[in-house]
PDB file of N, CA and C in Angstrom:
ATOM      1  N   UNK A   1      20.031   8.763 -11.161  1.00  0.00           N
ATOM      2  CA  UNK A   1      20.480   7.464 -11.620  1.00  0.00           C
ATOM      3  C   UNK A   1      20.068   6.367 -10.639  1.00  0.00           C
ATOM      4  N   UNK A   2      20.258   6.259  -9.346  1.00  0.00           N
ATOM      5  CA  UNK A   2      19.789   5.701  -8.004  1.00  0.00           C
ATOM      6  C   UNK A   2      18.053   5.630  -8.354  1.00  0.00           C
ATOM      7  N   UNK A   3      17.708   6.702  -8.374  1.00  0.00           N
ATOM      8  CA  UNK A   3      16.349   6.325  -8.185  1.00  0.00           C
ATOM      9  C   UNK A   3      15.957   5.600  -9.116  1.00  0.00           C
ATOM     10  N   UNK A   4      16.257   5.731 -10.545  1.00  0.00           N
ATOM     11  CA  UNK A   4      15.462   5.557 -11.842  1.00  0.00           C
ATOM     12  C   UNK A   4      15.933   3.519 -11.719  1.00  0.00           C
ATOM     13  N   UNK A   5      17.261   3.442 -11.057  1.00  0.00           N
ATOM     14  CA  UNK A   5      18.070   1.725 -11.142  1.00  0.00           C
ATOM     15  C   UNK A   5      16.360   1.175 -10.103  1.00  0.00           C
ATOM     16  N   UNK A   6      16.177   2.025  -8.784  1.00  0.00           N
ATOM     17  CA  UNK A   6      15.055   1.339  -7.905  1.00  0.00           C
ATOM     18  C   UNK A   6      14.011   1.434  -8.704  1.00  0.00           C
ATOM     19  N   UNK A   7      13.611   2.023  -9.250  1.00  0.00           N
ATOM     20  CA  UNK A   7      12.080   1.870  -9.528  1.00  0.00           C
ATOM     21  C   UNK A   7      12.510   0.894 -10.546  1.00  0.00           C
ATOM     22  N   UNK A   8      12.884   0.852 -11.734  1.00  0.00           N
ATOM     23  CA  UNK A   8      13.257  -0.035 -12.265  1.00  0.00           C
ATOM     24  C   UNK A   8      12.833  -1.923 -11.836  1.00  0.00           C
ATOM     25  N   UNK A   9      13.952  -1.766 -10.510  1.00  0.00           N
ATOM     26  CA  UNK A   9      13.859  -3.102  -9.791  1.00  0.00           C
ATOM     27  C   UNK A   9      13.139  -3.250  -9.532  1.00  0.00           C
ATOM     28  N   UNK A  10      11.871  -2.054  -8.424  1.00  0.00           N
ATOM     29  CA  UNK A  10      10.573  -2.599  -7.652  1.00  0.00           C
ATOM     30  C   UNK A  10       9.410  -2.764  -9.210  1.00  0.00           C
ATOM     31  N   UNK A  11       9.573  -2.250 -10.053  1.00  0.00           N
ATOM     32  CA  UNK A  11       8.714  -2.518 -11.417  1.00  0.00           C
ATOM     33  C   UNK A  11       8.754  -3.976 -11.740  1.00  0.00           C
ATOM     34  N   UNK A  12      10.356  -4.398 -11.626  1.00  0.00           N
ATOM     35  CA  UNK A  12      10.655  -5.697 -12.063  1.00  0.00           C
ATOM     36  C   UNK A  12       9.729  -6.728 -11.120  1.00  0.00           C
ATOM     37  N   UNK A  13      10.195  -6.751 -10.117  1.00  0.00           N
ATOM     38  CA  UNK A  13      10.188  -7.612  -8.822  1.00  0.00           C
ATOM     39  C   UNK A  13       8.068  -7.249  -8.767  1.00  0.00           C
ATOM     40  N   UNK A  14       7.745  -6.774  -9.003  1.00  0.00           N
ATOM     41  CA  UNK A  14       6.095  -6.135  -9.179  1.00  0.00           C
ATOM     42  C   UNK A  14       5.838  -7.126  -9.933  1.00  0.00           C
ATOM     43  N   UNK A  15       6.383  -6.778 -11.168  1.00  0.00           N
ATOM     44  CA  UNK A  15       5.580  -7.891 -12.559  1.00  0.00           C
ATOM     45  C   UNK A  15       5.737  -8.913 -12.005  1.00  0.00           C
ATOM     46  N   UNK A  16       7.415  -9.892 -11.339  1.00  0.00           N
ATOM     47  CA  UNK A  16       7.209 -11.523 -11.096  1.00  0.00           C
ATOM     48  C   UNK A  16       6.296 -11.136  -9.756  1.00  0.00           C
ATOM     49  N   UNK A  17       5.757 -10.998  -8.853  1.00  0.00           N
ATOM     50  CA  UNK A  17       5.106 -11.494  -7.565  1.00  0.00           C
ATOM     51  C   UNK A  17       5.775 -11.521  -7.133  1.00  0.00           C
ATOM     52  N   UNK A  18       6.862 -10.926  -6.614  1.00  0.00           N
ATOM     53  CA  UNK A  18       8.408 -11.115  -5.633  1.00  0.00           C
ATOM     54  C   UNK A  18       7.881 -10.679  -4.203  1.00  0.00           C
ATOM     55  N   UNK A  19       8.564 -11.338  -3.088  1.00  0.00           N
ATOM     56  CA  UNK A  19       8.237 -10.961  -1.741  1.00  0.00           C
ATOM     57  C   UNK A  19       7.964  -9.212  -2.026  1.00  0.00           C
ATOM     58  N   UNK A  20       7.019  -8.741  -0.975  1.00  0.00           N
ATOM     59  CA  UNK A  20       6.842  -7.033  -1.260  1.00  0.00           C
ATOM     60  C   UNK A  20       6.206  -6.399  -1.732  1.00  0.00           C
ATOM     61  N   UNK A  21       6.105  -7.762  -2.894  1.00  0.00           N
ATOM     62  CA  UNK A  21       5.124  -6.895  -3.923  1.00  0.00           C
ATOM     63  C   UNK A  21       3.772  -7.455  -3.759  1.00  0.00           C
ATOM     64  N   UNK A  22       3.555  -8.564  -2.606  1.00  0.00           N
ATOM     65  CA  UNK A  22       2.244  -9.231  -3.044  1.00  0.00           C
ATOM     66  C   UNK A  22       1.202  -8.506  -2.415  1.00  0.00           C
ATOM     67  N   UNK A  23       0.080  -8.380  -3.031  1.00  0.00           N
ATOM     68  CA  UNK A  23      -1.025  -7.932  -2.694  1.00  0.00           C
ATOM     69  C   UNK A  23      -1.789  -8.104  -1.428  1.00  0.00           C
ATOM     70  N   UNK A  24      -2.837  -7.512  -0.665  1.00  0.00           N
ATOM     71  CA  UNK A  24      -3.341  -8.162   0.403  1.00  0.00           C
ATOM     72  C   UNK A  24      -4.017  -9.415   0.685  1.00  0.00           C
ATOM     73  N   UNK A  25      -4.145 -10.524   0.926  1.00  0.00           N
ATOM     74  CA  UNK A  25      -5.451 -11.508   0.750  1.00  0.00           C
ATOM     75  C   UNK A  25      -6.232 -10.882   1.386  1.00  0.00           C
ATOM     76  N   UNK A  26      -7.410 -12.178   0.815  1.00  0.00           N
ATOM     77  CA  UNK A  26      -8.915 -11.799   1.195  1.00  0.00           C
ATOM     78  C   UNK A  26      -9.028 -12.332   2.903  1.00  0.00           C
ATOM     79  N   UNK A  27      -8.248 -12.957   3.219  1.00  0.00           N
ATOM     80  CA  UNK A  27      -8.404 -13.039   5.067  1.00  0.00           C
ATOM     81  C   UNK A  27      -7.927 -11.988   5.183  1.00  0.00           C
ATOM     82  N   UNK A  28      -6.895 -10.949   5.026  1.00  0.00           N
ATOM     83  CA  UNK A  28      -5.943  -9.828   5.699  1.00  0.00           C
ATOM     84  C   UNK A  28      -7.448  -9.418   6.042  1.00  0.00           C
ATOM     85  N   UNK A  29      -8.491  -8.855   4.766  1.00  0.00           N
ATOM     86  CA  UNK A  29      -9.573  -8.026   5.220  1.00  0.00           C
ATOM     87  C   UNK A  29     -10.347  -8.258   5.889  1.00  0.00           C
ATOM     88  N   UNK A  30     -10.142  -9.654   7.231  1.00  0.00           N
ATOM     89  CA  UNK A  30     -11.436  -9.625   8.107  1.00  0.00           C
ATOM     90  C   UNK A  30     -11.275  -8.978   8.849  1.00  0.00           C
ATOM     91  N   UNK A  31     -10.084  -8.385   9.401  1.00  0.00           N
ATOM     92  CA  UNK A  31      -9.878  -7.649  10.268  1.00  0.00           C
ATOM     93  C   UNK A  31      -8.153  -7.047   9.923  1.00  0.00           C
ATOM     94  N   UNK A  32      -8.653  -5.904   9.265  1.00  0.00           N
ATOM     95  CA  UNK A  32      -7.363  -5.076   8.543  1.00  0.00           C
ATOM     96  C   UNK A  32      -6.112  -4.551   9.308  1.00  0.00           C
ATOM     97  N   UNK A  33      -7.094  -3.894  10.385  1.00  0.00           N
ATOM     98  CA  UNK A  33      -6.283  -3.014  11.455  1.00  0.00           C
ATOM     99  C   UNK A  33      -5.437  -3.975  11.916  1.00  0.00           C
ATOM    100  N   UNK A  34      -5.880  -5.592  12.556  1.00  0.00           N
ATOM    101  CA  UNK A  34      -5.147  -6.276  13.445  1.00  0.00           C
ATOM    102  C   UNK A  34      -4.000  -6.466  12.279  1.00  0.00           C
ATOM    103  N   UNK A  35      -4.277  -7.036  11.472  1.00  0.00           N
ATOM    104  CA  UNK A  35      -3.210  -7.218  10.325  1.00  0.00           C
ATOM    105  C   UNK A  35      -1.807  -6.366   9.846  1.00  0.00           C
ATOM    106  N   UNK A  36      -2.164  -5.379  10.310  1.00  0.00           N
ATOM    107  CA  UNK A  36      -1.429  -4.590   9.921  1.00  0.00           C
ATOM    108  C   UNK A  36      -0.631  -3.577  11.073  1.00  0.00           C
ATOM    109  N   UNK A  37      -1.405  -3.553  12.477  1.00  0.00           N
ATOM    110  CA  UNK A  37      -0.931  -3.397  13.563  1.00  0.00           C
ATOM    111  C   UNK A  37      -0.992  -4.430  14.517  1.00  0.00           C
ATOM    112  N   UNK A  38      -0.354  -5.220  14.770  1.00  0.00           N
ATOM    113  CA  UNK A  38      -0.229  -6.353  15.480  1.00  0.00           C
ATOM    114  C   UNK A  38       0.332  -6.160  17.017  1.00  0.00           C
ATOM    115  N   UNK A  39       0.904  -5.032  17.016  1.00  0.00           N
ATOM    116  CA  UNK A  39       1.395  -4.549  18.229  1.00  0.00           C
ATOM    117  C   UNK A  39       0.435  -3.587  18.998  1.00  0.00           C
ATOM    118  N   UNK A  40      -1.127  -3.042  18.265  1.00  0.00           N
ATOM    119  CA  UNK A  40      -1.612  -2.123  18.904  1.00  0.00           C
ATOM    120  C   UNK A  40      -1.438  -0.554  18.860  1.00  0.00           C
ATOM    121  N   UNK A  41      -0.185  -0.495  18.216  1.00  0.00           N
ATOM    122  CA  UNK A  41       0.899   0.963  18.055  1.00  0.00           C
ATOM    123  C   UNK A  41      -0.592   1.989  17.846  1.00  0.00           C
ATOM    124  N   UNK A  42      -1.279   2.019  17.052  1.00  0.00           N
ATOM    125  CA  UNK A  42      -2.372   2.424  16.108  1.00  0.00           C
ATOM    126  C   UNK A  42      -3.547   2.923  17.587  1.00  0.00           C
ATOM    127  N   UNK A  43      -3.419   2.035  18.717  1.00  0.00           N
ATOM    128  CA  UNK A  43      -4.872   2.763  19.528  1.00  0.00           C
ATOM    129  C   UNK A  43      -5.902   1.650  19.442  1.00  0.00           C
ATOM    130  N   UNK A  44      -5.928   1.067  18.425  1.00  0.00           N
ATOM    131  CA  UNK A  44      -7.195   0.457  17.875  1.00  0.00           C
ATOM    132  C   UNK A  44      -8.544   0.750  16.919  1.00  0.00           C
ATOM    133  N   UNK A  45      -7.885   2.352  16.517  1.00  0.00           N
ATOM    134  CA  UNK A  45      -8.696   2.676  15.579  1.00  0.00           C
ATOM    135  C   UNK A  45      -8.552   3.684  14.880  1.00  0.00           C
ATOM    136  N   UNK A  46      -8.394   3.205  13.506  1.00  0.00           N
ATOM    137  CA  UNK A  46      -8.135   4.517  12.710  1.00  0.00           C
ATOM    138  C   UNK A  46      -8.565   4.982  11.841  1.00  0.00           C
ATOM    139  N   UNK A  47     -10.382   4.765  12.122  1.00  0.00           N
ATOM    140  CA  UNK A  47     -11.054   5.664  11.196  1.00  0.00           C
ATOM    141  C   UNK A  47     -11.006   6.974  11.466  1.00  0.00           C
ATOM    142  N   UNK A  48     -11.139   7.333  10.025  1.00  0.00           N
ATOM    143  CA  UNK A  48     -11.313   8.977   9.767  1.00  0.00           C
ATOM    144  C   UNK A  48      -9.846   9.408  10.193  1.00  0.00           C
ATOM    145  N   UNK A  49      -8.658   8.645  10.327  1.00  0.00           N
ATOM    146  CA  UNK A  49      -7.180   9.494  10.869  1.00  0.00           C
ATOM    147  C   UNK A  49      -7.104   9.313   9.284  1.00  0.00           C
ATOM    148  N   UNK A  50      -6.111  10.503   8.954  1.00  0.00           N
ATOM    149  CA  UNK A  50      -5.134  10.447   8.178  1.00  0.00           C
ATOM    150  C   UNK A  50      -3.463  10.242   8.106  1.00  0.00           C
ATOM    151  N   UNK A  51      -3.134   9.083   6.512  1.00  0.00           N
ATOM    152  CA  UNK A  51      -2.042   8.058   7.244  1.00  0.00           C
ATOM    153  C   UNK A  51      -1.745   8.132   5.741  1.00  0.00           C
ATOM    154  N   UNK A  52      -0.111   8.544   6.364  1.00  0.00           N
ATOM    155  CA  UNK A  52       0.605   8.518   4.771  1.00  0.00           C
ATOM    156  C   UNK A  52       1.517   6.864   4.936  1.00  0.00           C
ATOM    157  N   UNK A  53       1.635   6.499   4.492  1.00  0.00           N
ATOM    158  CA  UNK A  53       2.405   5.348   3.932  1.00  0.00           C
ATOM    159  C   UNK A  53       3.769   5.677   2.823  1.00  0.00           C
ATOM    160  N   UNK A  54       4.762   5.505   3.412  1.00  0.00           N
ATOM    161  CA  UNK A  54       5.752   5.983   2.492  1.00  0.00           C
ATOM    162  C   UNK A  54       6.674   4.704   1.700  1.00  0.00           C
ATOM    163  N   UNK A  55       6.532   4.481   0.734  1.00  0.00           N
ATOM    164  CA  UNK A  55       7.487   3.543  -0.300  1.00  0.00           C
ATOM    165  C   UNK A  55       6.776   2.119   0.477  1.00  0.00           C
ATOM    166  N   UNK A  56       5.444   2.354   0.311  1.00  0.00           N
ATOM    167  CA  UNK A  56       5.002   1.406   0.861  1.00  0.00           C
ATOM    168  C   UNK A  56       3.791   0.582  -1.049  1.00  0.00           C
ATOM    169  N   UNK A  57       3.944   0.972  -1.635  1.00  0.00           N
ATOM    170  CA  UNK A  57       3.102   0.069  -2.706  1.00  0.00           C
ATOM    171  C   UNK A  57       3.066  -1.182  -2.891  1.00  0.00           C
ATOM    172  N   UNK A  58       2.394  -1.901  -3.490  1.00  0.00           N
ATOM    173  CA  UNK A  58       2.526  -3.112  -3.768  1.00  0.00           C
ATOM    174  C   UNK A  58       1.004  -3.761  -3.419  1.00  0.00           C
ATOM    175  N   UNK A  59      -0.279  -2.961  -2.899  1.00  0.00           N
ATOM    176  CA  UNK A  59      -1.241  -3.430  -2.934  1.00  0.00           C
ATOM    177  C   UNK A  59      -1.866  -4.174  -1.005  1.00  0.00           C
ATOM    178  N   UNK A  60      -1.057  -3.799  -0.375  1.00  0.00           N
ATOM    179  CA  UNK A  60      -1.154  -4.706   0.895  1.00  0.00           C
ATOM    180  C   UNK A  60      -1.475  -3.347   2.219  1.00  0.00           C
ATOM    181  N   UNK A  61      -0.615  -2.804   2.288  1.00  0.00           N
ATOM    182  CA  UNK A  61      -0.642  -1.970   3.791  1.00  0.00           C
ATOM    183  C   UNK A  61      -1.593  -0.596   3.461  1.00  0.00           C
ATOM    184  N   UNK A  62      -1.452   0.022   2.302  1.00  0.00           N
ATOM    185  CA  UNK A  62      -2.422   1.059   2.192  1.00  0.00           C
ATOM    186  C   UNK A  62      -3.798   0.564   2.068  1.00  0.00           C
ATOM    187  N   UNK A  63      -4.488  -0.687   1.408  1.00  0.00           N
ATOM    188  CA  UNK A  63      -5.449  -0.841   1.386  1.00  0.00           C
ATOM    189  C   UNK A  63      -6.051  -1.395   2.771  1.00  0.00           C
ATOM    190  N   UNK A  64      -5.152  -2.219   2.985  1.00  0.00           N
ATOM    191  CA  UNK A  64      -5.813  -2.407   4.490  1.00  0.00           C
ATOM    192  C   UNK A  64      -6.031  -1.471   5.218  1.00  0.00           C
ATOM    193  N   UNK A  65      -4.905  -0.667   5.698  1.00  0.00           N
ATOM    194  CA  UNK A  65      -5.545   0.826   6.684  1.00  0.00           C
ATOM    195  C   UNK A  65      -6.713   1.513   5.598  1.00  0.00           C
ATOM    196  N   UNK A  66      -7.052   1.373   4.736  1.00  0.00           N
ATOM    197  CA  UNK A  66      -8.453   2.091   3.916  1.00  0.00           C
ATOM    198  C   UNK A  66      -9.110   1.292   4.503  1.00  0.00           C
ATOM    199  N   UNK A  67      -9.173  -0.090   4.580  1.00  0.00           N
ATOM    200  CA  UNK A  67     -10.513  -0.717   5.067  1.00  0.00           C
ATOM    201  C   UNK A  67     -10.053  -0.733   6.639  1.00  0.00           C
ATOM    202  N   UNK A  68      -9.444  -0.218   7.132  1.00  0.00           N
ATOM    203  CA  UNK A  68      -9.857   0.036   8.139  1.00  0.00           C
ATOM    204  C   UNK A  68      -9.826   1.005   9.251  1.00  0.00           C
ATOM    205  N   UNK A  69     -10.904   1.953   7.801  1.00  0.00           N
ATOM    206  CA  UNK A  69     -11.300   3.387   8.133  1.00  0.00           C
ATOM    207  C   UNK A  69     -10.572   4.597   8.437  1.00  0.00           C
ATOM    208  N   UNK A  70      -8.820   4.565   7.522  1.00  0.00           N
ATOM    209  CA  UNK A  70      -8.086   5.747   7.269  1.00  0.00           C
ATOM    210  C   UNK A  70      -8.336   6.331   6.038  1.00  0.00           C
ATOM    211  N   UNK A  71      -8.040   7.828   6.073  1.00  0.00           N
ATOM    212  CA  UNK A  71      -7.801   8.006   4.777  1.00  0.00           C
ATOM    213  C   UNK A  71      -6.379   8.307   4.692  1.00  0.00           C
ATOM    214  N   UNK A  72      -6.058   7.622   3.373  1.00  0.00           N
ATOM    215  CA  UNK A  72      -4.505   7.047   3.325  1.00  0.00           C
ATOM    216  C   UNK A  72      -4.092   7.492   1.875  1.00  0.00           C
ATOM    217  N   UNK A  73      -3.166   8.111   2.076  1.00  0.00           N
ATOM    218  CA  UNK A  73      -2.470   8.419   0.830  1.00  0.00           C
ATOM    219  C   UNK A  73      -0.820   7.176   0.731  1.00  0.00           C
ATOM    220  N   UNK A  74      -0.413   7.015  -0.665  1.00  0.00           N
ATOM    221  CA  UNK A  74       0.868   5.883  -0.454  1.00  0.00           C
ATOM    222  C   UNK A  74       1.471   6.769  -1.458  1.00  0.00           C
ATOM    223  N   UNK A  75       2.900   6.494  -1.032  1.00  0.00           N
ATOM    224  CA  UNK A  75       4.101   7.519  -1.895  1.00  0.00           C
ATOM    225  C   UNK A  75       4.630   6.090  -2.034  1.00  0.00           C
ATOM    226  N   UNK A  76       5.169   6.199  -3.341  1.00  0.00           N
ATOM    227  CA  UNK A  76       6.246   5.432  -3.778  1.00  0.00           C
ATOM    228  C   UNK A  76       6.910   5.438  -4.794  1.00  0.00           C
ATOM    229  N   UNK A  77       8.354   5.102  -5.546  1.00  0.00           N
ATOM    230  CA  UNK A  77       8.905   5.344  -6.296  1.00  0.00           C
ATOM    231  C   UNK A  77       8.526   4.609  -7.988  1.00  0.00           C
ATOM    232  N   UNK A  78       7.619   3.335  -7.316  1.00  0.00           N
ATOM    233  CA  UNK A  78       7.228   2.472  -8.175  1.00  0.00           C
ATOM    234  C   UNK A  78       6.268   2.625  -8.789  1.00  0.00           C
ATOM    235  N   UNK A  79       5.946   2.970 -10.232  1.00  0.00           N
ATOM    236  CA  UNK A  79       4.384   3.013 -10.732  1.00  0.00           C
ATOM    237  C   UNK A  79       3.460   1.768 -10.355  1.00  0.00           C
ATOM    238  N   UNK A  80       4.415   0.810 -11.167  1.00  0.00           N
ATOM    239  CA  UNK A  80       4.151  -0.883 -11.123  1.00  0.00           C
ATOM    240  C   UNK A  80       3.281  -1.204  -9.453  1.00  0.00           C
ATOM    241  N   UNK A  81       4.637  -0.886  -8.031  1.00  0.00           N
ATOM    242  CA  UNK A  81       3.654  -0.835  -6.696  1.00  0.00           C
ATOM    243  C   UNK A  81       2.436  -0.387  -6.885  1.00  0.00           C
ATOM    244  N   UNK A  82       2.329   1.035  -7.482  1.00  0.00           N
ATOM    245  CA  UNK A  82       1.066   1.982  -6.754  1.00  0.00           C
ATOM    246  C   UNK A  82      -0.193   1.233  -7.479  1.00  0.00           C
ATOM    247  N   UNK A  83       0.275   0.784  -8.898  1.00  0.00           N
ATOM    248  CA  UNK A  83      -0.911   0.226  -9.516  1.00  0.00           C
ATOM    249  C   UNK A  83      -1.323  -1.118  -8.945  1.00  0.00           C
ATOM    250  N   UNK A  84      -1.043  -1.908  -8.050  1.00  0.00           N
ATOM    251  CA  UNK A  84      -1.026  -2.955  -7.261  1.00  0.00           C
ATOM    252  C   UNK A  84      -2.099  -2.087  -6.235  1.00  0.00           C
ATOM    253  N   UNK A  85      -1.700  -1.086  -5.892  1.00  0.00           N
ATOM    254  CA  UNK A  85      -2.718  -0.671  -4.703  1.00  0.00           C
ATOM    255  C   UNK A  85      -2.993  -0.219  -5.197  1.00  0.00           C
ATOM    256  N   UNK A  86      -4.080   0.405  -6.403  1.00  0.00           N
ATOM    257  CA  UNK A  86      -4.762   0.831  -6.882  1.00  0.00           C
ATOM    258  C   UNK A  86      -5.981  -0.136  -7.543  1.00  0.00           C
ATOM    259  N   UNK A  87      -5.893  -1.373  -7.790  1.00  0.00           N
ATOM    260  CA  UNK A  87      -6.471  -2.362  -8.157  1.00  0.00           C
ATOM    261  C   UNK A  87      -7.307  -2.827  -7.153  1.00  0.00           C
ATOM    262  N   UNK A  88      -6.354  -3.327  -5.896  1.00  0.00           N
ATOM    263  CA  UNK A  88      -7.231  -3.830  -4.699  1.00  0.00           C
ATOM    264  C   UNK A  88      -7.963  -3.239  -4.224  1.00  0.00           C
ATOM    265  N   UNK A  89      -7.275  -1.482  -4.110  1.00  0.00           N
ATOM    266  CA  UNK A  89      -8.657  -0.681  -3.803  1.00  0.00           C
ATOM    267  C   UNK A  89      -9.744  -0.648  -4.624  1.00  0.00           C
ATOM    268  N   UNK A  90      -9.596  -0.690  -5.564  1.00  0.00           N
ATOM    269  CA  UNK A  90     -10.769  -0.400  -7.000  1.00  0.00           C
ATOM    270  C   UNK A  90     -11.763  -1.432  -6.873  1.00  0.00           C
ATOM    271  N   UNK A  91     -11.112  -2.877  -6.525  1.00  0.00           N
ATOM    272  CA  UNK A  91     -11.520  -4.377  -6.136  1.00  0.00           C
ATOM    273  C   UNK A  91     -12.743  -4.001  -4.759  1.00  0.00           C
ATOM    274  N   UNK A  92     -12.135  -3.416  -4.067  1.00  0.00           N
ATOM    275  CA  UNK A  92     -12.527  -3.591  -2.777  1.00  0.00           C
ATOM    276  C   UNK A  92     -13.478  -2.380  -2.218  1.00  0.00           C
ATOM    277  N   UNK A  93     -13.376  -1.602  -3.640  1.00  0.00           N
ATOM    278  CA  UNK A  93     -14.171  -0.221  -3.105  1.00  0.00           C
ATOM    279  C   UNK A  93     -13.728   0.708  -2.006  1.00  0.00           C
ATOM    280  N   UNK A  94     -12.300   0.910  -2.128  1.00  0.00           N
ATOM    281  CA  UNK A  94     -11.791   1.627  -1.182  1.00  0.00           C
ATOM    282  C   UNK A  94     -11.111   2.935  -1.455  1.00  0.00           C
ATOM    283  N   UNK A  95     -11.442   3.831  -0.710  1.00  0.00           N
ATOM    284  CA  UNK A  95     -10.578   5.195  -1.580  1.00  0.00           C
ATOM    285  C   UNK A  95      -9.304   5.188  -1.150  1.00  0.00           C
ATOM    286  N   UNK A  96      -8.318   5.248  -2.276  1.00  0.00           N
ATOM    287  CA  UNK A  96      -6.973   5.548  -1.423  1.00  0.00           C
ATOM    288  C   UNK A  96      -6.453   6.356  -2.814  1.00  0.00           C
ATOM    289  N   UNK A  97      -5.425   7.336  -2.571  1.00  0.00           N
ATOM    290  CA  UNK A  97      -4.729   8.125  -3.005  1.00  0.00           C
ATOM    291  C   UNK A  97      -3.285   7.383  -3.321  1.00  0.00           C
ATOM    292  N   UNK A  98      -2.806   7.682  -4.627  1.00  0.00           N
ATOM    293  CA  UNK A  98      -1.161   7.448  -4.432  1.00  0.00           C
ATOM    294  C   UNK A  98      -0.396   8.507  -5.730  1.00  0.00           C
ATOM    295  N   UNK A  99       0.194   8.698  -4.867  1.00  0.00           N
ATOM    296  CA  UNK A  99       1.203   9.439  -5.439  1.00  0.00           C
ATOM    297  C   UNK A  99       2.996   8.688  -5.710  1.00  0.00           C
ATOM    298  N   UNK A 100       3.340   9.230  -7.100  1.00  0.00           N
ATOM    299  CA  UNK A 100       4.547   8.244  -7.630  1.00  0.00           C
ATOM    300  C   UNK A 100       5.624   9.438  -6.885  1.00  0.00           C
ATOM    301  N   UNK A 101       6.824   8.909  -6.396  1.00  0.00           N
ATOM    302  CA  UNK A 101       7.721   9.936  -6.054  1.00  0.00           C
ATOM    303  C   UNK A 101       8.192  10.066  -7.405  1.00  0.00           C
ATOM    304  N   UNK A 102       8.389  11.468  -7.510  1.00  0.00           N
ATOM    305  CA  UNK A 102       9.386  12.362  -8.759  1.00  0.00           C
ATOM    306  C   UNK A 102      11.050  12.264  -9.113  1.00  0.00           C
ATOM    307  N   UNK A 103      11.325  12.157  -7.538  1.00  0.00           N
ATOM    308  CA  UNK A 103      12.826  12.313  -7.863  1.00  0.00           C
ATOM    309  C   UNK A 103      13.394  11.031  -8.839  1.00  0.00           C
ATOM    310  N   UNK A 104      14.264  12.154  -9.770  1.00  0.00           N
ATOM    311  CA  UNK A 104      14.574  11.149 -10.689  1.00  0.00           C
ATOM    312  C   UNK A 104      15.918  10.504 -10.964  1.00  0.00           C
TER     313      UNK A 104
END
Protein backbone atom coordinates (compact mmCIF):
# COMPACT_ATOMS: atom_id res chain seq x y z
CA UNK A 1 0.00 0.00 0.00
CA UNK A 2 3.13 2.42 0.99
CA UNK A 3 4.83 1.69 -1.98
CA UNK A 4 2.08 1.70 -4.65
CA UNK A 5 0.73 5.66 -2.53
CA UNK A 6 4.95 6.60 -3.56
CA UNK A 7 5.18 5.69 -6.86
CA UNK A 8 1.96 7.05 -7.44
CA UNK A 9 3.26 10.55 -6.06
CA UNK A 10 6.83 10.40 -7.76
CA UNK A 11 4.61 9.54 -11.22
CA UNK A 12 2.57 12.57 -10.26
CA UNK A 13 5.25 15.08 -9.29
CA UNK A 14 7.27 13.46 -12.80
CA UNK A 15 4.40 14.50 -15.14
CA UNK A 16 4.23 18.39 -13.45
CA UNK A 17 8.30 19.00 -13.50
CA UNK A 18 8.30 19.09 -9.66
CA UNK A 19 11.70 19.71 -7.85
CA UNK A 20 13.44 15.92 -8.33
CA UNK A 21 12.09 15.22 -11.12
CA UNK A 22 13.93 17.61 -13.44
CA UNK A 23 16.10 16.33 -15.92
CA UNK A 24 19.87 17.10 -16.40
CA UNK A 25 20.71 20.40 -18.44
CA UNK A 26 22.81 20.69 -21.23
CA UNK A 27 25.63 22.68 -19.02
CA UNK A 28 25.41 19.72 -16.20
CA UNK A 29 27.14 17.77 -19.34
CA UNK A 30 30.28 19.86 -19.70
CA UNK A 31 31.63 18.39 -17.05
CA UNK A 32 29.29 15.59 -15.43
CA UNK A 33 31.52 14.17 -12.81
CA UNK A 34 32.11 17.79 -11.24
CA UNK A 35 28.34 18.14 -11.24
CA UNK A 36 27.50 15.53 -9.59
CA UNK A 37 30.51 15.09 -7.21
CA UNK A 38 31.31 18.38 -6.01
CA UNK A 39 33.08 17.20 -3.03
CA UNK A 40 35.57 14.88 -4.99
CA UNK A 41 34.06 11.75 -2.88
CA UNK A 42 34.31 9.85 -6.48
CA UNK A 43 38.53 10.13 -6.89
CA UNK A 44 37.96 12.01 -9.98
CA UNK A 45 37.14 9.35 -12.14
CA UNK A 46 34.72 6.99 -12.86
CA UNK A 47 35.11 5.50 -15.98
CA UNK A 48 34.55 1.96 -16.51
CA UNK A 49 33.45 1.77 -12.35
CA UNK A 50 30.29 0.36 -11.81
CA UNK A 51 27.54 2.59 -9.91
CA UNK A 52 24.17 1.72 -8.81
CA UNK A 53 22.04 4.70 -8.06
CA UNK A 54 19.22 3.88 -5.83
CA UNK A 55 15.59 5.76 -6.02
CA UNK A 56 17.50 8.02 -7.84
CA UNK A 57 15.25 8.58 -11.40
CA UNK A 58 14.14 11.48 -12.81
CA UNK A 59 16.72 11.86 -15.67
CA UNK A 60 19.71 13.87 -13.85
CA UNK A 61 22.33 11.77 -11.64
CA UNK A 62 22.36 8.44 -13.60
CA UNK A 63 22.93 10.07 -16.83
CA UNK A 64 25.49 12.21 -15.79
CA UNK A 65 27.72 9.48 -14.08
CA UNK A 66 27.06 7.62 -17.80
CA UNK A 67 28.65 10.55 -19.34
CA UNK A 68 31.03 10.44 -17.16
CA UNK A 69 32.29 7.12 -17.99
CA UNK A 70 30.29 4.71 -15.37
CA UNK A 71 28.39 2.01 -16.09
CA UNK A 72 25.33 2.75 -14.10
CA UNK A 73 22.40 0.96 -13.42
CA UNK A 74 19.21 3.27 -11.50
CA UNK A 75 16.59 1.47 -9.24
CA UNK A 76 13.58 3.19 -8.58
CA UNK A 77 10.08 2.85 -7.56
CA UNK A 78 8.90 5.25 -10.28
CA UNK A 79 8.27 4.14 -13.93
CA UNK A 80 7.45 7.88 -14.80
CA UNK A 81 11.45 8.69 -13.02
CA UNK A 82 13.17 5.86 -14.93
CA UNK A 83 11.57 6.99 -18.22
CA UNK A 84 13.03 10.55 -17.58
CA UNK A 85 16.41 8.77 -17.49
CA UNK A 86 15.85 6.82 -20.14
CA UNK A 87 15.15 9.65 -22.63
CA UNK A 88 18.23 11.76 -21.75
CA UNK A 89 20.21 8.81 -22.15
CA UNK A 90 18.63 7.86 -25.51
CA UNK A 91 19.12 11.91 -26.21
CA UNK A 92 22.59 11.77 -25.32
CA UNK A 93 23.69 8.37 -26.48
CA UNK A 94 24.39 6.99 -23.26
CA UNK A 95 23.99 3.45 -21.98
CA UNK A 96 22.34 3.22 -18.76
CA UNK A 97 20.26 0.44 -17.30
CA UNK A 98 17.13 0.91 -15.03
CA UNK A 99 15.38 -1.19 -13.26
CA UNK A 100 11.63 -0.37 -11.62
CA UNK A 101 11.61 -1.64 -7.90
CA UNK A 102 8.86 -4.51 -7.52
CA UNK A 103 7.85 -4.20 -4.12
CA UNK A 104 4.38 -3.57 -4.16
Amino acid sequence: MTASHNRRAWDEMAAKGQRFTRAARDEDFIDPLAKVDQLGWLGGDIRGKSLLCLAAGGGKHGPLYAAAGAAVTVVDISPAQLELDREVAAERRLELKTVRSARR
